[in-house]
Protein backbone atom coordinates (compact mmCIF):
# COMPACT_ATOMS: atom_id res chain seq x y z
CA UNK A 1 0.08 -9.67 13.57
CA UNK A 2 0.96 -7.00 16.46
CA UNK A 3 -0.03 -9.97 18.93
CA UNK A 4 2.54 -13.08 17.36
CA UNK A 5 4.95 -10.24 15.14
CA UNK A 6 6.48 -7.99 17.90
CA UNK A 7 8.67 -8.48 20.44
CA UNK A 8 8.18 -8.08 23.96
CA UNK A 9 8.52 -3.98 25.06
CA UNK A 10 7.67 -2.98 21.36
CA UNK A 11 5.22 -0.42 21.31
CA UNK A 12 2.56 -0.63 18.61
CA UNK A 13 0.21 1.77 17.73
CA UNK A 14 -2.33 2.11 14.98
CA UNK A 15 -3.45 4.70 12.41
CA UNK A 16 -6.89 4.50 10.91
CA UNK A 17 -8.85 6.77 8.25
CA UNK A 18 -10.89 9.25 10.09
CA UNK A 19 -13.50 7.96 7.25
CA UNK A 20 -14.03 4.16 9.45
CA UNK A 21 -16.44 4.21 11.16
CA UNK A 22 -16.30 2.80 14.87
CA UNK A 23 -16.04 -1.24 15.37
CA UNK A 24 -15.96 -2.61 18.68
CA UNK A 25 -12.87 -4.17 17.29
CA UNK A 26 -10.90 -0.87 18.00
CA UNK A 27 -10.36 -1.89 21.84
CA UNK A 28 -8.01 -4.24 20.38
CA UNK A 29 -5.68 -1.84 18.60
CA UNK A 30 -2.86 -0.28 20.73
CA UNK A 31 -2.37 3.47 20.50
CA UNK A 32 -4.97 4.02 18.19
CA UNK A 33 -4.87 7.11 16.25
CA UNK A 34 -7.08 8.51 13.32
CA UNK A 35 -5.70 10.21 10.13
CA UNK A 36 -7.19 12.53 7.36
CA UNK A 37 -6.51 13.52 3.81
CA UNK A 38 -8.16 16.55 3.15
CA UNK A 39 -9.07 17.55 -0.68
CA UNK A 40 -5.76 19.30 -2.43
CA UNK A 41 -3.67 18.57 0.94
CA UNK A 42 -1.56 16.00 2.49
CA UNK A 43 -1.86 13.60 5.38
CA UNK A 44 -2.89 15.23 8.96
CA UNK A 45 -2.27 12.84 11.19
CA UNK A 46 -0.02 13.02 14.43
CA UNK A 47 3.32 10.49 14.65
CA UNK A 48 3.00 8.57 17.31
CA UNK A 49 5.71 9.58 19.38
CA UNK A 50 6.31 7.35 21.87
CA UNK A 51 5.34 4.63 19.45
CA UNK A 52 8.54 2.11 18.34
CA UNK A 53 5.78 0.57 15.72
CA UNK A 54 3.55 2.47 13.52
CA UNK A 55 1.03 0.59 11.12
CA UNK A 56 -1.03 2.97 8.79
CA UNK A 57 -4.12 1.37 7.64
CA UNK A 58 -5.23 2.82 4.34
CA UNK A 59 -8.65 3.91 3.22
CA UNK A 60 -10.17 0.92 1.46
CA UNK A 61 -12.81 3.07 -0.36
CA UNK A 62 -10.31 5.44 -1.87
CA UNK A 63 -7.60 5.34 -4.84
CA UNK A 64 -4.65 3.21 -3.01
CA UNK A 65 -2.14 5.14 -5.46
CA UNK A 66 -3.59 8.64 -3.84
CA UNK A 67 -3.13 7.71 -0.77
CA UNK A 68 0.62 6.24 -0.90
CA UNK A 69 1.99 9.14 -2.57
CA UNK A 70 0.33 11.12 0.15
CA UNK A 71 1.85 8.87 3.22
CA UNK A 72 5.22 9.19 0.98
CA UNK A 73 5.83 12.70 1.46
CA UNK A 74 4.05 12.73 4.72
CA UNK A 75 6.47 9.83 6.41
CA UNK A 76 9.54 11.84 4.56
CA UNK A 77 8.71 14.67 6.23
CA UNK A 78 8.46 12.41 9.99
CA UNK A 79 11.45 10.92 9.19
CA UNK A 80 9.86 7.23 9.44
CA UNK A 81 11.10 4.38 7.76
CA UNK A 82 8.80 2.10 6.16
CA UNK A 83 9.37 -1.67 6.67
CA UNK A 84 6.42 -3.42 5.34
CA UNK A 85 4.01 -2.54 2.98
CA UNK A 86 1.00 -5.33 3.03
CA UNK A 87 -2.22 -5.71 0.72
CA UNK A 88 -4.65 -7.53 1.97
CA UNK A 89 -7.02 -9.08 -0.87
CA UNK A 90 -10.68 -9.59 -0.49
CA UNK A 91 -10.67 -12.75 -2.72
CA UNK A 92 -14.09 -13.54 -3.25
CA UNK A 93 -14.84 -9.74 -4.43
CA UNK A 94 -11.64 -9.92 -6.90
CA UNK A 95 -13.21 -13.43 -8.30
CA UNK A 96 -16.62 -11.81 -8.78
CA UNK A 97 -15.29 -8.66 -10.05
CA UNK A 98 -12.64 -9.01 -13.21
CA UNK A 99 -12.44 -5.66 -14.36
CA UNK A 100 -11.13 -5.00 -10.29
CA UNK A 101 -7.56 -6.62 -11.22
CA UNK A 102 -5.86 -3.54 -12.34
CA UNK A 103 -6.88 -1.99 -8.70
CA UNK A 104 -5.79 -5.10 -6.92
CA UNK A 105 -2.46 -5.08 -9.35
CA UNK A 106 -1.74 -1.12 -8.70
CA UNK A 107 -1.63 -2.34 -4.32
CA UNK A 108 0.53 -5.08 -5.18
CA UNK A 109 3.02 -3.45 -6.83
CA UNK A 110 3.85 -1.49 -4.15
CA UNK A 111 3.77 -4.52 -1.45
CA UNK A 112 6.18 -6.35 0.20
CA UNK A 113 3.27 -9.26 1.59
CA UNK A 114 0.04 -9.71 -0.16
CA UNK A 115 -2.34 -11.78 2.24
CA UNK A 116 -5.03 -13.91 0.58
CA UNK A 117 -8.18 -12.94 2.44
CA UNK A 118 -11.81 -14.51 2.34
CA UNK A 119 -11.11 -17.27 -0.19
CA UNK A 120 -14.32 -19.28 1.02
CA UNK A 121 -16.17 -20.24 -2.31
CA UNK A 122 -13.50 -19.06 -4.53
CA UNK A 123 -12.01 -21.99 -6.43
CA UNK A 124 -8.76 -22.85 -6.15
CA UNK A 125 -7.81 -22.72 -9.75
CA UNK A 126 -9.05 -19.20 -9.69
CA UNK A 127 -6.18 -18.58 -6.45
CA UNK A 128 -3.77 -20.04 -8.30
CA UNK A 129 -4.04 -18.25 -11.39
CA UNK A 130 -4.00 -15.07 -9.40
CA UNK A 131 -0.89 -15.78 -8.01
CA UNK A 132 0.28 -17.09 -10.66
CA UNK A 133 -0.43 -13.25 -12.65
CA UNK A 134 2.55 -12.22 -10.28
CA UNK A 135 4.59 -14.78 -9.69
CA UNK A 136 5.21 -15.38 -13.59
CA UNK A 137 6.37 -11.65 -13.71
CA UNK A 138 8.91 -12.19 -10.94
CA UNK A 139 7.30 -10.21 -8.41
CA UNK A 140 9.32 -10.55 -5.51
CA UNK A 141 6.04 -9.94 -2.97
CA UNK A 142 5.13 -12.87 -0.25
CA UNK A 143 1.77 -14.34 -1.04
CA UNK A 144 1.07 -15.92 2.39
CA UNK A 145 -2.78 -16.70 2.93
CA UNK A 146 -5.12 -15.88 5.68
CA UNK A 147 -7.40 -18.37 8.16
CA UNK A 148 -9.93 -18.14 10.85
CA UNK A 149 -8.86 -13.91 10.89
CA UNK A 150 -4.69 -14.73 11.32
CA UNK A 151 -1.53 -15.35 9.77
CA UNK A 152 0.78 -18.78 10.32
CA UNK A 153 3.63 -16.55 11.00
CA UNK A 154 3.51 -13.05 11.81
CA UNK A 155 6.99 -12.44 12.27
CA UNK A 156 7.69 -13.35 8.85
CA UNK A 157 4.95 -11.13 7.70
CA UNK A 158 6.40 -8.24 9.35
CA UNK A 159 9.96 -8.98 8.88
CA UNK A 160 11.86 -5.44 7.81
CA UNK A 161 12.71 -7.06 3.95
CA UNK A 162 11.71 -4.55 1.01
CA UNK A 163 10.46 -7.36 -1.63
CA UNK A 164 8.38 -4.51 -3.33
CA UNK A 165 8.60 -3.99 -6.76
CA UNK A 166 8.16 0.14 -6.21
CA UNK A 167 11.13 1.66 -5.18
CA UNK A 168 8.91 5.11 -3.70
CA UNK A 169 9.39 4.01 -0.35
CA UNK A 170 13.21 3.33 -0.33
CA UNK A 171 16.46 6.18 -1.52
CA UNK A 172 15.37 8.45 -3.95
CA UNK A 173 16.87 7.43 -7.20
CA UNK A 174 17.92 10.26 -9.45
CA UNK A 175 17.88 10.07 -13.25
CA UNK A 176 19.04 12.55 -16.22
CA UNK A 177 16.13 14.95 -17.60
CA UNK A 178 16.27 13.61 -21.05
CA UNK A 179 14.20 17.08 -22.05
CA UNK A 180 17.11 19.02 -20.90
CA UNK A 181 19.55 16.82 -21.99
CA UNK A 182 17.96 16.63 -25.59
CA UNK A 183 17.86 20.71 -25.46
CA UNK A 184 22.13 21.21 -25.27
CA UNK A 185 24.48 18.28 -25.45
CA UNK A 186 26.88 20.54 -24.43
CA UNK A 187 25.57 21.77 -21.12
CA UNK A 188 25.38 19.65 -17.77
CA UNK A 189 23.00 17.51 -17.97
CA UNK A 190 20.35 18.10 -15.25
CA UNK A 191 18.98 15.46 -12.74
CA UNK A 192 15.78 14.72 -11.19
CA UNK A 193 14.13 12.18 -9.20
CA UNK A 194 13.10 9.04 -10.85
CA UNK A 195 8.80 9.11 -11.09
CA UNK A 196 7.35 6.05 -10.47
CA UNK A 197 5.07 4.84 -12.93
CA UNK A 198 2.01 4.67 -11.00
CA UNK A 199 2.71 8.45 -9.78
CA UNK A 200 3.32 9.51 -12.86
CA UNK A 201 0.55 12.48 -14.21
CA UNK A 202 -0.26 13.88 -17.62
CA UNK A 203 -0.36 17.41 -18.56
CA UNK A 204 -4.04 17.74 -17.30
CA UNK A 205 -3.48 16.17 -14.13
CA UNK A 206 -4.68 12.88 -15.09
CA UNK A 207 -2.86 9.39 -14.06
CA UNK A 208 -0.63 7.99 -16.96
CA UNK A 209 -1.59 4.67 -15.27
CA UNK A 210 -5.47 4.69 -14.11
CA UNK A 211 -6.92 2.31 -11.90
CA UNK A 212 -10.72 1.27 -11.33
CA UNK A 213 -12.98 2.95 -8.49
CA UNK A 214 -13.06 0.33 -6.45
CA UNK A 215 -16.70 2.26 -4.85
CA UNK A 216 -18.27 1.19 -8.24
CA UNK A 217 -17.85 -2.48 -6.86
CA UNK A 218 -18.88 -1.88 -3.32
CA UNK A 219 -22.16 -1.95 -1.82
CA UNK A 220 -23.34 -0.65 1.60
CA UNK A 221 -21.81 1.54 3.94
CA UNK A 222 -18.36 1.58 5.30
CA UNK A 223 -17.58 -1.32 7.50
């Protein structure tokens, strides 16, 4: 995508988790920089500053809704816009793995692309019901799918176009604190941001809306 999706004198660089390993395919990525997310902390990562491109790749192996409220706050506080948010899903593990569609749901929520990845083996019918899971709830998302490693058409892919469904990403929307408003009629009603629903915690700290460990469904190390 940063080869066919960028125009000439962009310049590209790449965040990874400090938790991948090496891969000899890190040559290819421009500017590439790790990040962290440290227990009961935010991001630590250093913005790319001479950078006109950013792409943050996630942590596969840990909770996707963790880590984007994390990179929320964290590319509030950078002052980055974000243009694209893209899921990539491993098809042939989702096929195998039912009780994995409430992770792969929670990612695409919050995407603007979702690229169908590894589909060898994995029957059709099975593809198009997936899509099918989304597109009959008017998710706005692209499904696009992936061969031989690429995309037909980057550009597309990384076209600036919030189709999300998630609004955490865009301006904060503000909404009346029905607890204070329930309290005193009479007073000025008090406003606060809108919470997203997979953000949202109960008192203990819990997610209102859990999602799977995806580890439970992973074998081997990190690759």
């Amino acid at each position: 995508m940063i080869d066919g999706g960028l125009e000439e004198g962009d310049r590209p660089a790449v965040l990874v988790s400090e938790e991948e390993g090496p891969d000899p395919a890190d040559a290819r990525l421009p500017g590439l920089c790790r990040w962290r997310l440290p227990p009961g902390a935010g991001v630590e990562a250093e913005f790319p500053p001479e950078a006109t491109h950013v792409f943050i790749v996630t942590d596969g192996r840990r909770n996707p809704v963790d880590q984007l409220e994390a990179f929320r706050d964290w590319l509030a506080g950078n002052a980055a816009e974000v243009a694209r948010v893209i899921c990539v899903v491993d098809c042939r593990l989702a096929e195998r793995n039912p009780k994995l569609f409430a992770w792969f749901e929670a990612c695409i929520y919050f995407s603007d692309v979702v690229l169908l990845n590894r589909r060898e083996g994995v029957p059709n019918k099975w593809i198009g019901d997936f899509r099918e899971k989304f597109e009959g709830k008017y998710y706005p998302c692209l499904f696009d799918n992936v061969k031989a490693g690429r995309v037909g058409n980057p550009a597309l892919v990384l076209a600036p176009v919030a189709r999300r469904m998630s609004h955490v990403f865009d301006e904060q929307e503000w909404i009346a604190d029905e607890d204070e408003e329930e309290e005193d009629q009479a007073d000025e009603v008090e406003m606060k941001p809108e919470e997203d629903p997979y953000f949202e915690r109960r008192n203990g700290g819990r997610r209102v809306r859990e999602i799977p460990n995806i580890t439970d469904f992973l074998t081997g190390p990190p690759a």
